[in-house]
Protein backbone atom coordinates (compact mmCIF):
# COMPACT_ATOMS: atom_id res chain seq x y z
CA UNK A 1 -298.43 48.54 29.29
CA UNK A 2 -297.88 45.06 28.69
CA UNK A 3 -301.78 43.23 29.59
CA UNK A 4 -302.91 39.50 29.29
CA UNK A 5 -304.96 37.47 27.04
CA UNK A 6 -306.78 34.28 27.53
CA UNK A 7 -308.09 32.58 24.77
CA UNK A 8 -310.36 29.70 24.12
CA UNK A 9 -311.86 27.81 21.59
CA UNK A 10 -315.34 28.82 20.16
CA UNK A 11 -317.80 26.35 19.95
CA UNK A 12 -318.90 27.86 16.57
CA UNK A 13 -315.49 28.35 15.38
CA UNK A 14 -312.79 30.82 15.92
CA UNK A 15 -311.34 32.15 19.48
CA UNK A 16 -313.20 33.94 22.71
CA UNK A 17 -310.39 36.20 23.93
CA UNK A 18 -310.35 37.81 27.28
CA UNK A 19 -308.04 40.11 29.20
CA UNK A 20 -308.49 39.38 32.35
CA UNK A 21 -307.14 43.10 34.08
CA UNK A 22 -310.23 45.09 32.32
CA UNK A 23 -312.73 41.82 31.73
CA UNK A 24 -312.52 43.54 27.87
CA UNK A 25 -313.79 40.21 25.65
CA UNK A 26 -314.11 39.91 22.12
CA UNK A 27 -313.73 37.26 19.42
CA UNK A 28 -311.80 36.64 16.14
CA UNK A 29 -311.67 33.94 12.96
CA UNK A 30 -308.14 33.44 14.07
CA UNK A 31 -306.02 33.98 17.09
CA UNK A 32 -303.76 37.19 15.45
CA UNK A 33 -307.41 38.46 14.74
CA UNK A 34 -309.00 37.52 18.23
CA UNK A 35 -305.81 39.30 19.57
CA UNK A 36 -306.09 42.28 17.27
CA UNK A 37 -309.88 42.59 18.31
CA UNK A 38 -308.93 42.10 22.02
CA UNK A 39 -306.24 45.20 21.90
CA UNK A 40 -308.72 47.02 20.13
CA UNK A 41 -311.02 46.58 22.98
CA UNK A 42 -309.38 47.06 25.50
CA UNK A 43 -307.87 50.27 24.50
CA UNK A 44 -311.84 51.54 23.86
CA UNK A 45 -312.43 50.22 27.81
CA UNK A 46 -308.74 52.10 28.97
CA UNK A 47 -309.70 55.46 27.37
CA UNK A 48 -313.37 55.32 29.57
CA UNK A 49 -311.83 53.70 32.22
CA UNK A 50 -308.17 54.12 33.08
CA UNK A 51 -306.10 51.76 35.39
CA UNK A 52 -302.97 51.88 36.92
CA UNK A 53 -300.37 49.12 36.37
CA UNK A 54 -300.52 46.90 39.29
CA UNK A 55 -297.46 44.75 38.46
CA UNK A 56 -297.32 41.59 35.92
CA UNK A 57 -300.19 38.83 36.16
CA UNK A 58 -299.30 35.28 37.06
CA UNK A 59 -301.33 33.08 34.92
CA UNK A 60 -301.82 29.11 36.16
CA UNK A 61 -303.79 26.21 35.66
CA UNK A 62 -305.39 23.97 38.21
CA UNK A 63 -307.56 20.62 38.24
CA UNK A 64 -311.62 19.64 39.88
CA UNK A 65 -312.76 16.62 39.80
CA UNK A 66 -314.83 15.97 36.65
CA UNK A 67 -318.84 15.25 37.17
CA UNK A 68 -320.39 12.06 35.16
């Protein structure tokens, strides 16, 4: 099952990573480590909780207007 991961920079250092199909989140020093910690968690949540696969994810960016 192939699953997505979204990561972002931590304010105290390191990567947030989320998979968006579960809403598993965990963190890492590194991105190979936030991504190893993300699998790791997510398999945990797909034991408890299993899902069927609903097709790829289409993953996209859009703009707001910024606030002063």
């Amino acid at each position: 099952m192939t699953l997505t991961a979204v990561l972002t920079p931590s304010t105290e250092g390191g990567y947030v990573a989320l998979n968006p199909e579960t809403g598993s989140t965990t963190q890492g020093e590194t991105i190979d480590e936030a991504i190893a910690n993300l699998k790791e968690a997510t398999e945990l949540y797909l034991e408890a909780f299993p899902m069927q696969s609903s097709g790829s994810s289409l993953l996209t960016t859009f703009d707001v207007a910024g606030h002063a």
